[in-house]
N, C-alpha and C. Protein backbone atom coordinates (compact mmCIF):
# COMPACT_ATOMS: atom_id res chain seq x y z
N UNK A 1 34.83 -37.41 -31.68
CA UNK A 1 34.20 -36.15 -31.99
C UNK A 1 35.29 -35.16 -32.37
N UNK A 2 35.53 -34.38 -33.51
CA UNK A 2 36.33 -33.41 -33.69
C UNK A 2 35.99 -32.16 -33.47
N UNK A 3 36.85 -31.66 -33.67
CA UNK A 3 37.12 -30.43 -32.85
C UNK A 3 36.06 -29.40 -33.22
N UNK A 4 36.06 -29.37 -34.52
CA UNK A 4 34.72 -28.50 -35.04
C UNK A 4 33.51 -28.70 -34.51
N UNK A 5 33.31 -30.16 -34.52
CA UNK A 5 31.62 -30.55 -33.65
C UNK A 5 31.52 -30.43 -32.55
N UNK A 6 32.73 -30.44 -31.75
CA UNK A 6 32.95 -30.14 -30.09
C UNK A 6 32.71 -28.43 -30.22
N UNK A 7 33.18 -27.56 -30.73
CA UNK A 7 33.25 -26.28 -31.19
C UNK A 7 31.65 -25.71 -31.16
N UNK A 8 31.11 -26.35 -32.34
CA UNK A 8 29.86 -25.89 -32.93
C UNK A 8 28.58 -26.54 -31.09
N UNK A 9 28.84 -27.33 -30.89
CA UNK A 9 27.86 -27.57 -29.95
C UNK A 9 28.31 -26.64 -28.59
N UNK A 10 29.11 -26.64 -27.65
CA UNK A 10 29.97 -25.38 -27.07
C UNK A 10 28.69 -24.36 -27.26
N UNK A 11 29.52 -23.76 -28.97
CA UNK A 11 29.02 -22.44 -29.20
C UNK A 11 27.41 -22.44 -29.26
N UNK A 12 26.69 -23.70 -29.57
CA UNK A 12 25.18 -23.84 -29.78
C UNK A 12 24.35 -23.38 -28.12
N UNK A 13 25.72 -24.02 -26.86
CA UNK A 13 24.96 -24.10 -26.02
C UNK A 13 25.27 -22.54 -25.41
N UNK A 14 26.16 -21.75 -25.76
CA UNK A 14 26.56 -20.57 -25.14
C UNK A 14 25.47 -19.80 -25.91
N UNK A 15 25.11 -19.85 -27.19
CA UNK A 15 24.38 -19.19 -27.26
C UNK A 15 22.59 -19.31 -27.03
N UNK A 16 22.23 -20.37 -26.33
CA UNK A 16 20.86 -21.23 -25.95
C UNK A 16 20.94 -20.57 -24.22
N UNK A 17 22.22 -19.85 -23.47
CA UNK A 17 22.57 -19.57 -22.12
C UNK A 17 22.64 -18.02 -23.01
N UNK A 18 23.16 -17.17 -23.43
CA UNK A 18 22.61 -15.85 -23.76
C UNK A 18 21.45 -15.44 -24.42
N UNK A 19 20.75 -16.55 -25.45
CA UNK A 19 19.19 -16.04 -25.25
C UNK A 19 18.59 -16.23 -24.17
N UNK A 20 18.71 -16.90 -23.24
CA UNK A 20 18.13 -17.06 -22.03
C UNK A 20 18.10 -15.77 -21.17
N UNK A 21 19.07 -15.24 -21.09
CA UNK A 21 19.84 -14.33 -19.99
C UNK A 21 19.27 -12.87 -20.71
N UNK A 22 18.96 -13.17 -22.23
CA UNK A 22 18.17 -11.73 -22.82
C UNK A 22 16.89 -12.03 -22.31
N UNK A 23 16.29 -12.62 -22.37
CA UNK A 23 15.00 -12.85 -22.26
C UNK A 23 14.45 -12.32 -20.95
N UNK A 24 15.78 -13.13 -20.18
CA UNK A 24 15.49 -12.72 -18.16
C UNK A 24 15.74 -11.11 -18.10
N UNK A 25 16.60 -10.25 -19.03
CA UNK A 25 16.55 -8.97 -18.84
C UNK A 25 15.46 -8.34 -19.23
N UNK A 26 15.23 -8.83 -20.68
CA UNK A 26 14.33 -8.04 -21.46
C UNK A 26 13.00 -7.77 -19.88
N UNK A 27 12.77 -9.34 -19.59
CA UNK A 27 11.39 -9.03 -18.56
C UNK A 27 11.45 -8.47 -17.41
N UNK A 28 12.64 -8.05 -16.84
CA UNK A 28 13.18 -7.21 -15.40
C UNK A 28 12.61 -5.51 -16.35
N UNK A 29 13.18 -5.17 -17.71
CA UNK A 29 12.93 -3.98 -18.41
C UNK A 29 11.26 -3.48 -18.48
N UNK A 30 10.39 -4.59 -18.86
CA UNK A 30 9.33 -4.48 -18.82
C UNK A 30 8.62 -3.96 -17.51
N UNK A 31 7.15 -3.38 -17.61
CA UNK A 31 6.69 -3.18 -16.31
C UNK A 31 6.26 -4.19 -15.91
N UNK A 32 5.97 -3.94 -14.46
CA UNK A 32 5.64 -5.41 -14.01
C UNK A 32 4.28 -5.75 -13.92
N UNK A 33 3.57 -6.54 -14.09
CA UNK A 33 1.89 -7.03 -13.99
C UNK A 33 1.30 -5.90 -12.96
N UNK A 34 2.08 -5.53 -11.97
CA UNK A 34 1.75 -5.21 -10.49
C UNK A 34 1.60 -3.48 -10.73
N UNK A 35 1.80 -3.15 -12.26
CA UNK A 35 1.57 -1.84 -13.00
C UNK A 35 0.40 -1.99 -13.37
N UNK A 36 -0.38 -2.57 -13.14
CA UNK A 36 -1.72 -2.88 -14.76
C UNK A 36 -2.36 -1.98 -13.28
N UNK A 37 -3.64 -1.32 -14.22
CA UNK A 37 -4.31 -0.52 -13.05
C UNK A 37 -5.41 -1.31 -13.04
N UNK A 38 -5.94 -2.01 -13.76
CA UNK A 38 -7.09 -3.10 -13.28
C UNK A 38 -6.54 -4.60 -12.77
N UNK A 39 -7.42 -5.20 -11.95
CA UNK A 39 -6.35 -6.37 -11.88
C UNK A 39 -7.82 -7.53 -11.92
N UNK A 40 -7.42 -8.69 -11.83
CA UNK A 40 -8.40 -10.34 -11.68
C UNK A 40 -8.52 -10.62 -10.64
N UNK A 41 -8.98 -11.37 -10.49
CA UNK A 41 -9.27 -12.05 -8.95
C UNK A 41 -7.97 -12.57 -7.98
N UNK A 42 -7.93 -13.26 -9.22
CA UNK A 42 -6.23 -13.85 -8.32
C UNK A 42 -4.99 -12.55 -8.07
N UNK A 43 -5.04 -11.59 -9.37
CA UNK A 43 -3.86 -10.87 -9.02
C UNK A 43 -4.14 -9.63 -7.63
N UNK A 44 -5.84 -9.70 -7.77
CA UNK A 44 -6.57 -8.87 -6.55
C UNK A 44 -5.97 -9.12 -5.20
N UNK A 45 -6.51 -10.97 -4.76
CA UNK A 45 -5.92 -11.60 -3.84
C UNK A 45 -4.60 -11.35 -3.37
N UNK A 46 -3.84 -11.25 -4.57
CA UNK A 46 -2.19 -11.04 -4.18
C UNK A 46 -1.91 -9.90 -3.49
N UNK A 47 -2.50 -8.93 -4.50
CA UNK A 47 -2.25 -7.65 -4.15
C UNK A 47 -2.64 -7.32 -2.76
N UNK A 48 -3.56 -7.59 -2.20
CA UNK A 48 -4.18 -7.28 -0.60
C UNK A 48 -3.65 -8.70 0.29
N UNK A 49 -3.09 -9.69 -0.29
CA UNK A 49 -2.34 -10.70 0.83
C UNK A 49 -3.52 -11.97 1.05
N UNK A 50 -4.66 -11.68 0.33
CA UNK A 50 -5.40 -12.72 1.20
C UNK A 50 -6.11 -13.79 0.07
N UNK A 51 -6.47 -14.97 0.31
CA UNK A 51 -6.87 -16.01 -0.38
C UNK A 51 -8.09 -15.22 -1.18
N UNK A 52 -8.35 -16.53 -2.58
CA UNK A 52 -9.50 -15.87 -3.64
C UNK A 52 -10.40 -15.96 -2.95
N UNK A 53 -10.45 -16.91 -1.83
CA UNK A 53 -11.97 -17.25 -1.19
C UNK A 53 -12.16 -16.24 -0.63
N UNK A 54 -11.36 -15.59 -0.04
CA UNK A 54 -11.93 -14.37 1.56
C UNK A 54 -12.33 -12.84 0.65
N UNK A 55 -11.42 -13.25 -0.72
CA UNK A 55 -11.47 -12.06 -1.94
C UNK A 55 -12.92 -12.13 -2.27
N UNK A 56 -13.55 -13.08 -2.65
CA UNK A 56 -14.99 -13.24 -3.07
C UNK A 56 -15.99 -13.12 -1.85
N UNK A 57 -15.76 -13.35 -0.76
CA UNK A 57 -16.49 -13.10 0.57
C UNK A 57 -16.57 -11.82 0.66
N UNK A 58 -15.53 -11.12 0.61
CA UNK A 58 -15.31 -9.99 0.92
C UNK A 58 -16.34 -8.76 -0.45
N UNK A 59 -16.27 -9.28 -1.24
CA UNK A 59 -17.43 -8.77 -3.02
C UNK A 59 -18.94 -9.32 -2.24
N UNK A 60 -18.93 -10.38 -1.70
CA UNK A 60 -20.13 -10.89 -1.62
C UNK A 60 -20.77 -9.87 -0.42
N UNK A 61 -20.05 -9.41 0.62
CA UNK A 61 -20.78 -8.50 1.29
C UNK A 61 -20.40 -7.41 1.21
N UNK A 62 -20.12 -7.04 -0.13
CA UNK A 62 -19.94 -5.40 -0.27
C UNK A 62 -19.12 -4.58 0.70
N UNK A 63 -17.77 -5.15 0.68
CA UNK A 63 -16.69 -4.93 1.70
C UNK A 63 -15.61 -4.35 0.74
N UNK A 64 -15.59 -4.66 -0.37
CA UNK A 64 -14.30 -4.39 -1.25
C UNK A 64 -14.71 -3.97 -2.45
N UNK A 65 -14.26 -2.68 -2.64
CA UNK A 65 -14.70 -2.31 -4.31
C UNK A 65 -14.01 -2.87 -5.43
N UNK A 66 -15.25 -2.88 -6.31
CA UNK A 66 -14.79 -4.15 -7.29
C UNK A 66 -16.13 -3.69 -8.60
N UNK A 67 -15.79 -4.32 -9.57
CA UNK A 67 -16.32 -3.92 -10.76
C UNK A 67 -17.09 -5.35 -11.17
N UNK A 68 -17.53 -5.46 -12.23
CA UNK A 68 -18.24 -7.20 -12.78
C UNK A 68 -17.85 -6.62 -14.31
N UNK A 69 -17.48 -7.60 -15.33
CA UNK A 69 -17.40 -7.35 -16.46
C UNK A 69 -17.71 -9.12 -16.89
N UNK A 70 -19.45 -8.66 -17.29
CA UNK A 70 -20.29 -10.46 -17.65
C UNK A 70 -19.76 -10.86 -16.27
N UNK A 71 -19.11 -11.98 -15.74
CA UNK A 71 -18.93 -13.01 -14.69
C UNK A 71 -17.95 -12.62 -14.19
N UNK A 72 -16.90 -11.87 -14.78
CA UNK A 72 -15.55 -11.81 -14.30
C UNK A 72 -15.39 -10.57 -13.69
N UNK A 73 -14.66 -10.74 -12.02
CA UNK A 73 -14.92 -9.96 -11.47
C UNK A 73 -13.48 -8.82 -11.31
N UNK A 74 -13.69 -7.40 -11.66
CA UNK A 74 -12.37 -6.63 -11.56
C UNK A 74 -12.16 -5.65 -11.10
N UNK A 75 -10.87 -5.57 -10.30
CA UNK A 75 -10.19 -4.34 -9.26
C UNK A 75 -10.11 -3.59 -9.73
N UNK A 76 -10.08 -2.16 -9.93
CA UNK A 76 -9.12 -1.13 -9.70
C UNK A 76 -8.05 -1.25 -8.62
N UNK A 77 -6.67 -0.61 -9.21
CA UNK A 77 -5.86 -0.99 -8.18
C UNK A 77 -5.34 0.24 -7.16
N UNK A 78 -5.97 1.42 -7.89
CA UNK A 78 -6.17 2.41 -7.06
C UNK A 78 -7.17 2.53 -6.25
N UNK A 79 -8.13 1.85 -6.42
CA UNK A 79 -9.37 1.81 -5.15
C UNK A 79 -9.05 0.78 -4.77
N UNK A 80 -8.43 -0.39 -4.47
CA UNK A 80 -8.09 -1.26 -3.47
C UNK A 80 -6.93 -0.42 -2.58
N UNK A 81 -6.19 0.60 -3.09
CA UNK A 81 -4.76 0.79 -2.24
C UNK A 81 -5.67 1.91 -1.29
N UNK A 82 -6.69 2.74 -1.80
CA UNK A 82 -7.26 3.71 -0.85
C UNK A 82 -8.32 2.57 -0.53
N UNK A 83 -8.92 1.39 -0.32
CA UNK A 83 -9.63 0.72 0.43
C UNK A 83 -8.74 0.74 1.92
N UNK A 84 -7.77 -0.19 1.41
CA UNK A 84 -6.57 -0.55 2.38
C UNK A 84 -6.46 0.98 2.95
N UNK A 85 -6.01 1.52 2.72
CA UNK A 85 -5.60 2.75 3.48
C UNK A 85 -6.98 3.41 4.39
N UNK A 86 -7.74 3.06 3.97
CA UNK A 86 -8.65 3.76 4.73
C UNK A 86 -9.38 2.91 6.20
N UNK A 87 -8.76 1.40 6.10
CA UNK A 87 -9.04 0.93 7.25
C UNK A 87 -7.77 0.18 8.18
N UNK A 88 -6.57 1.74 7.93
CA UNK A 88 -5.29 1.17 8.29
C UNK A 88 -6.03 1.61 9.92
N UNK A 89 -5.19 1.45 11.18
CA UNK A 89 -5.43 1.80 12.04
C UNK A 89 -4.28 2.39 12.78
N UNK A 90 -4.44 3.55 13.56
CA UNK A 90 -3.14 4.46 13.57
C UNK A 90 -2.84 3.83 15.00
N UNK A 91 -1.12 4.29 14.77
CA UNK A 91 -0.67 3.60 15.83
C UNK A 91 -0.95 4.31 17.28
N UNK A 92 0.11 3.69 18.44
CA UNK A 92 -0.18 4.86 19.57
C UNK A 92 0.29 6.26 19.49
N UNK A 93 1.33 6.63 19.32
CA UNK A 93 1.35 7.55 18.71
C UNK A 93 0.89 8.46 18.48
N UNK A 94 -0.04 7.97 17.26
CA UNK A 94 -0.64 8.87 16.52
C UNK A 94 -2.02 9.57 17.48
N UNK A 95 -2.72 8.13 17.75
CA UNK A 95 -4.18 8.14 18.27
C UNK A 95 -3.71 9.22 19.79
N UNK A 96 -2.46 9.22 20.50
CA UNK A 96 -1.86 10.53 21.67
C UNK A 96 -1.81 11.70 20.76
N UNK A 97 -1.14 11.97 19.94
CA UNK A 97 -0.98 13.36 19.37
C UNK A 97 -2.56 13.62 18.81
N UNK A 98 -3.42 12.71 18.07
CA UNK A 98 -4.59 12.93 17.89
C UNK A 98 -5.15 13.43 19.12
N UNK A 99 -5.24 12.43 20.20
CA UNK A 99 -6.10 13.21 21.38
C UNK A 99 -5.23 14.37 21.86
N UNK A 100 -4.57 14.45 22.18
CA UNK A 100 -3.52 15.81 22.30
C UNK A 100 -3.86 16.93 21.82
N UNK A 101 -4.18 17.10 19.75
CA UNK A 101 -4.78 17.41 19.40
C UNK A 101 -6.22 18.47 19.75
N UNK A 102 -7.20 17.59 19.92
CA UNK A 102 -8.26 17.32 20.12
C UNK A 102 -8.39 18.79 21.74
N UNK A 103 -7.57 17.90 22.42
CA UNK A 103 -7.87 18.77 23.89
C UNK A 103 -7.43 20.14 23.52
N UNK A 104 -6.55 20.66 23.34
CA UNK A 104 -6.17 22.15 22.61
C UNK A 104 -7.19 22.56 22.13
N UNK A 105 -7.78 22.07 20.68
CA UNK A 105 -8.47 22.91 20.61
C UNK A 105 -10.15 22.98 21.41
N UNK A 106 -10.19 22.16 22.10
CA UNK A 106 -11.26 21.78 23.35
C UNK A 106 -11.28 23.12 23.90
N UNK A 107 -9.90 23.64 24.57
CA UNK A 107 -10.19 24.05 25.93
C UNK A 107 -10.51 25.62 25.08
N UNK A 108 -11.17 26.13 25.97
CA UNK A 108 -11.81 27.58 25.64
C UNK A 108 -10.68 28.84 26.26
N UNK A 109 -10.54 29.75 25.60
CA UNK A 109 -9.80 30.51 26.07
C UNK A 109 -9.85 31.51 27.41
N UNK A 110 -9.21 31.59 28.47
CA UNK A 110 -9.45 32.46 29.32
C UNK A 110 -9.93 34.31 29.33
N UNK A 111 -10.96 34.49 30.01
CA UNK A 111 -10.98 35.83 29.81
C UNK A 111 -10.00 36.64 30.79
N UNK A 112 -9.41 37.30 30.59
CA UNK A 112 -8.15 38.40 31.52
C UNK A 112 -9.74 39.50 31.99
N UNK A 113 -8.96 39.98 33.08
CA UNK A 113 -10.08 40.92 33.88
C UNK A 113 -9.17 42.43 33.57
C-alpha cells in the first residue's frame, strides 16, 4: 500500500470521526424533544416516570389531563407539570408551619379592661 492510499484512507476516516462529532454537537445545540409543549404517549410516560400502561389507566379514569386527536392520545406538558404539582404532598415541615399557621390566625384577640 503506498503512502498516498495509506494517506487518503487516514484522512477518509478522520473525516467520517469529524462528521460524526458535528452531528453529536449540532444535536446537544438543538432543543431537546423534552421542549415540545405537546407530547405522545410514550414521551407522556417518560415525562411523569411511569409505564404506557398505568399512562392509559390513568386517561381511562379521568386521572390525568390529556387531549384525543382521532385515536391518538396527547399531553400538554404544562398541564401534566401542574397535574404533578398539584398532588405533590408537603413535607413535615411544611404541614407544622401550615398548622402553626392556621392556630394564629385561630386564636381571637384578647379584650384589655
Amino acid at each position: 500500500m503506498s503512502d498516498l492510499t495509506r494517506f487518503s484512507t487516514l484522512l477518509y476516516q478522520v473525516m467520517g470521526r469529524l462528521d460524526h462529532l458535528q452531528k453529536s454537537v449540532d444535536s446537544l445545540r438543538r432543543p431537546a424533544a423534552v421542549d415540545k409543549e405537546y407530547l405522545n404517549l410514550e414521551q407522556a410516560a417518560s415525562f411523569i416516570c411511569r409505564s404506557k400502561k398505568t399512562v392509559y389507566g390513568l386517561v381511562n379514569s379521568g386521572s390525568i389531563p390529556h387531549s384525543k386527536t382521532g385515536k391518538r392520545l396527547v399531553f400538554n406538558r404544562q398541564e401534566l407539570k401542574d397535574w404533578i404539582e398539584a398532588s405533590r404532598r408537603k413535607t413535615v415541615q411544611e404541614e407544622l408551619a401550615s398548622a402553626e399557621q392556621e392556630m394564629i390566625s385561630r386564636k381571637t384577640p384578647r379584650l384589655t379592661k
